[in-house]
Protein backbone atom coordinates (compact mmCIF):
# COMPACT_ATOMS: atom_id res chain seq x y z
CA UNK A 1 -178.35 152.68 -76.90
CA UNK A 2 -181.49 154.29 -76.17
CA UNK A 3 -182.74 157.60 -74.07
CA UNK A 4 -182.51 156.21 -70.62
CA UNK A 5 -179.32 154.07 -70.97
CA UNK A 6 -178.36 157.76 -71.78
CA UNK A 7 -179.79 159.16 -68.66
CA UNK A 8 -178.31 156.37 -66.72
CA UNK A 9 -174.55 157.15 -68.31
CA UNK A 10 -174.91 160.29 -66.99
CA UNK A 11 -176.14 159.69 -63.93
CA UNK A 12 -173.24 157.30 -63.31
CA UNK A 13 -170.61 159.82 -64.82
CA UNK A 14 -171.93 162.50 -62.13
CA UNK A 15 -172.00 159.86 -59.58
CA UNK A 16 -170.48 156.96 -59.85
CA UNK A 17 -171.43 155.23 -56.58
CA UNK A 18 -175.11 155.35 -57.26
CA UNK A 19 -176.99 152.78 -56.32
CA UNK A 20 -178.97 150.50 -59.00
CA UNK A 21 -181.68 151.62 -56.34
CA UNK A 22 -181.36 155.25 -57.30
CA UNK A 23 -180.82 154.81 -60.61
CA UNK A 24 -183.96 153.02 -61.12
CA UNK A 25 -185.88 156.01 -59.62
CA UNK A 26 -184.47 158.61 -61.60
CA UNK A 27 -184.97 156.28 -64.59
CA UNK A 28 -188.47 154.79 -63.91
CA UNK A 29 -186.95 151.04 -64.06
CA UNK A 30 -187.07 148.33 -61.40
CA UNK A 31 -183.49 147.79 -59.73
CA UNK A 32 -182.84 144.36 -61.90
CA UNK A 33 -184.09 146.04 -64.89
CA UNK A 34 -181.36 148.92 -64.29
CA UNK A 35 -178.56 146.25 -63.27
CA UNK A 36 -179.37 144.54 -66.59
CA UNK A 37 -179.06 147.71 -68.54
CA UNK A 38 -175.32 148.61 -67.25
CA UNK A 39 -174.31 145.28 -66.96
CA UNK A 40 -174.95 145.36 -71.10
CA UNK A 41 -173.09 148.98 -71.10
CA UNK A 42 -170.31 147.55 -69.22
CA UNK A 43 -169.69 144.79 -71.90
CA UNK A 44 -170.37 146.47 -74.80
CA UNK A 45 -167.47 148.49 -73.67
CA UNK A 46 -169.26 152.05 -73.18
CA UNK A 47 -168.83 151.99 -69.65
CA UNK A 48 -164.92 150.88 -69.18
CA UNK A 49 -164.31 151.54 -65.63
CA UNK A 50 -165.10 153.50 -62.13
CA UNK A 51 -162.77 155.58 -60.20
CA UNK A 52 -162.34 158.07 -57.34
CA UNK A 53 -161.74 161.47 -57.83
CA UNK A 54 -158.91 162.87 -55.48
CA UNK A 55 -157.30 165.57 -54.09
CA UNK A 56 -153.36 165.13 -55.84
CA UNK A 57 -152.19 167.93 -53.66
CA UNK A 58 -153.59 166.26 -50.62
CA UNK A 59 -151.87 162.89 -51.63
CA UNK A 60 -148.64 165.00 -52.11
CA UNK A 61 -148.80 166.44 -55.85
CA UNK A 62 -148.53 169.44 -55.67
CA UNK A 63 -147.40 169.90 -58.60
CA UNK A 64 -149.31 169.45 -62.34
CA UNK A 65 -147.49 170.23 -65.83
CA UNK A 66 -148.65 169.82 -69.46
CA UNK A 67 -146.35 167.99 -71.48
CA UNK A 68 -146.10 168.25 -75.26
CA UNK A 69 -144.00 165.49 -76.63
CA UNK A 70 -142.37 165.37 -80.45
CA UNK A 71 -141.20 162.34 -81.68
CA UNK A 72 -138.36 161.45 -83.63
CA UNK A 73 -138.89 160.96 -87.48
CA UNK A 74 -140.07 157.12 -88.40
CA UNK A 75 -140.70 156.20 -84.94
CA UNK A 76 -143.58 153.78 -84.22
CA UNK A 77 -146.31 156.29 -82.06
CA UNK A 78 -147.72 152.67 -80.27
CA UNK A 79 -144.32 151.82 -79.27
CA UNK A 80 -143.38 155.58 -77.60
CA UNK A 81 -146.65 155.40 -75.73
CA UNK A 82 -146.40 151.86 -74.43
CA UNK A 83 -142.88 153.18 -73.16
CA UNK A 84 -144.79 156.52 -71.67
CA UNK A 85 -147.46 154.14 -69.54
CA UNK A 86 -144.15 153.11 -67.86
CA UNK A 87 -143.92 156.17 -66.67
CA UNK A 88 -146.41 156.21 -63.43
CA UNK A 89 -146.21 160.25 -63.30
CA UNK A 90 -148.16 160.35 -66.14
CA UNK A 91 -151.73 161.04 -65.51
CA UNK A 92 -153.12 161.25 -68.88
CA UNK A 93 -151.84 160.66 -72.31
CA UNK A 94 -153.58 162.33 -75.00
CA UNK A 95 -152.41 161.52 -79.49
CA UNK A 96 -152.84 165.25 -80.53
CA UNK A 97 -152.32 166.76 -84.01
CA UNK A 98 -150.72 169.86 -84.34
CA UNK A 99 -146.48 170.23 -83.71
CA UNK A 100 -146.55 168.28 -80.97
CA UNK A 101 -147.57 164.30 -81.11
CA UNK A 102 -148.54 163.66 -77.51
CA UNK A 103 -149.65 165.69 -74.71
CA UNK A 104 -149.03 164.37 -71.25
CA UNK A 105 -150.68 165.87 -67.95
CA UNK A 106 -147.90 164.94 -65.00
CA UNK A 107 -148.13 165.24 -61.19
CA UNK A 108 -144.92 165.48 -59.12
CA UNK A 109 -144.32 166.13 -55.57
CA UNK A 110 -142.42 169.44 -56.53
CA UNK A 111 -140.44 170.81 -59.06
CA UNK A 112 -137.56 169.27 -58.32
CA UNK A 113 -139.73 165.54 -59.31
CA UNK A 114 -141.05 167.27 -62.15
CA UNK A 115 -137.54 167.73 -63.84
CA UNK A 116 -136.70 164.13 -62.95
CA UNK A 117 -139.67 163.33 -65.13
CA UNK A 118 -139.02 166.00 -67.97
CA UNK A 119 -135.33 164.29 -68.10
CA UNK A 120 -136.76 160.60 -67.55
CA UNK A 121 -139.38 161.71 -70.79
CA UNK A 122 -135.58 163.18 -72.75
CA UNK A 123 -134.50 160.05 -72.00
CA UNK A 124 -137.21 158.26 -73.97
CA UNK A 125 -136.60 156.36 -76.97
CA UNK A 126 -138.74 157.82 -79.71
CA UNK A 127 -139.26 161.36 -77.89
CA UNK A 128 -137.16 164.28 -79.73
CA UNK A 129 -138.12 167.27 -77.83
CA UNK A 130 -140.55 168.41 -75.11
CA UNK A 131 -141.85 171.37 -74.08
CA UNK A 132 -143.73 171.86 -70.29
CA UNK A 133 -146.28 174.32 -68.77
CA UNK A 134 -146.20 174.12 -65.61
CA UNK A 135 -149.90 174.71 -64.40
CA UNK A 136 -150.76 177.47 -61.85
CA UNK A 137 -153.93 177.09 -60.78
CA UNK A 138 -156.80 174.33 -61.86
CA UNK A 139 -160.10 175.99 -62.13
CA UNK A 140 -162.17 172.93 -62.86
CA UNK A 141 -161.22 169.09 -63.47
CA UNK A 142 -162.70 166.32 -64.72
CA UNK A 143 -165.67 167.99 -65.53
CA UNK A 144 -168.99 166.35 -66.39
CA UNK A 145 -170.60 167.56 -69.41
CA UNK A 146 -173.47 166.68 -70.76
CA UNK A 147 -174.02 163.59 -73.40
CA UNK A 148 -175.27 164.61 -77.34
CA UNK A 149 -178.59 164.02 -77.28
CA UNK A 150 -179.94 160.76 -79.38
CA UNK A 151 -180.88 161.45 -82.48
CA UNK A 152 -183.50 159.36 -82.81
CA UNK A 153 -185.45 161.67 -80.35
């Protein structure tokens, strides 16, 4: 990976519906030459996906929560998470160290869904304990920072 398949990672991780057009003008490449270049990104497995970002409260979310989870002793972690993607409240699903194992960020309608989740995570085989924050306010999501420079440059 060089110094513009860097610039054009970024570019597509601030804007993800840029055309190969645009890219190519930002990167000084003809639009082939940039298609080529993410097509290799893509299957190389750098760049795994697009996606919108929404609004959750405006699709009827209005409520997010941080989730530690501890598991029980011996438990397999693969198996515990393959049982969390079941759960479609989940947004994210991070392996942490520290007292916890995994952290979960959830969206429910309201408070009320969010316990149904909490109980439905209880309920879990594997899962020993959780503990929730229930999140007040989100100052900034998703964010975009920016990618380590090369070090070949």
């Amino acid at each position: 990976m060089d110094a513009t398949d860097r610039q054009l990672i970024q570019a597509l991780r601030e804007n993800g519906r840029a055309s190969y057009a645009e890219l190519g003008r930002l990167v000084g490449l003809s639009g082939p030459s940039v298609t080529d270049r993410i097509n290799r990104l893509e299957a190389a497995g750098v760049i795994t996906g697009y996606r919108a970002t929404v609004d959750a409260k405006k699709l009827g979310l209005g409520v997010t929560a941080l989730i530690g989870v501890q598991l029980s002793d011996a438990v397999d972690h693969e198996e515990v998470a393959d049982r969390l993607r079941e759960l479609a409240e989940i947004e994210d699903c991070w392996f942490i160290a520290g007292d916890d194992s995994y952290m979960l960020k959830v969206r429910a309608t309201d408070v009320d869904g969010l316990e149904r989740t909490i109980r439905r995570l209880s309920r879990t085989r594997g899962v020993s304990r959780t503990r929730s924050s229930l999140v007040l306010s989100t100052k900034w999501e998703n964010r975009v920072g920016q990618l380590p420079q090369d070090e070949e440059a």
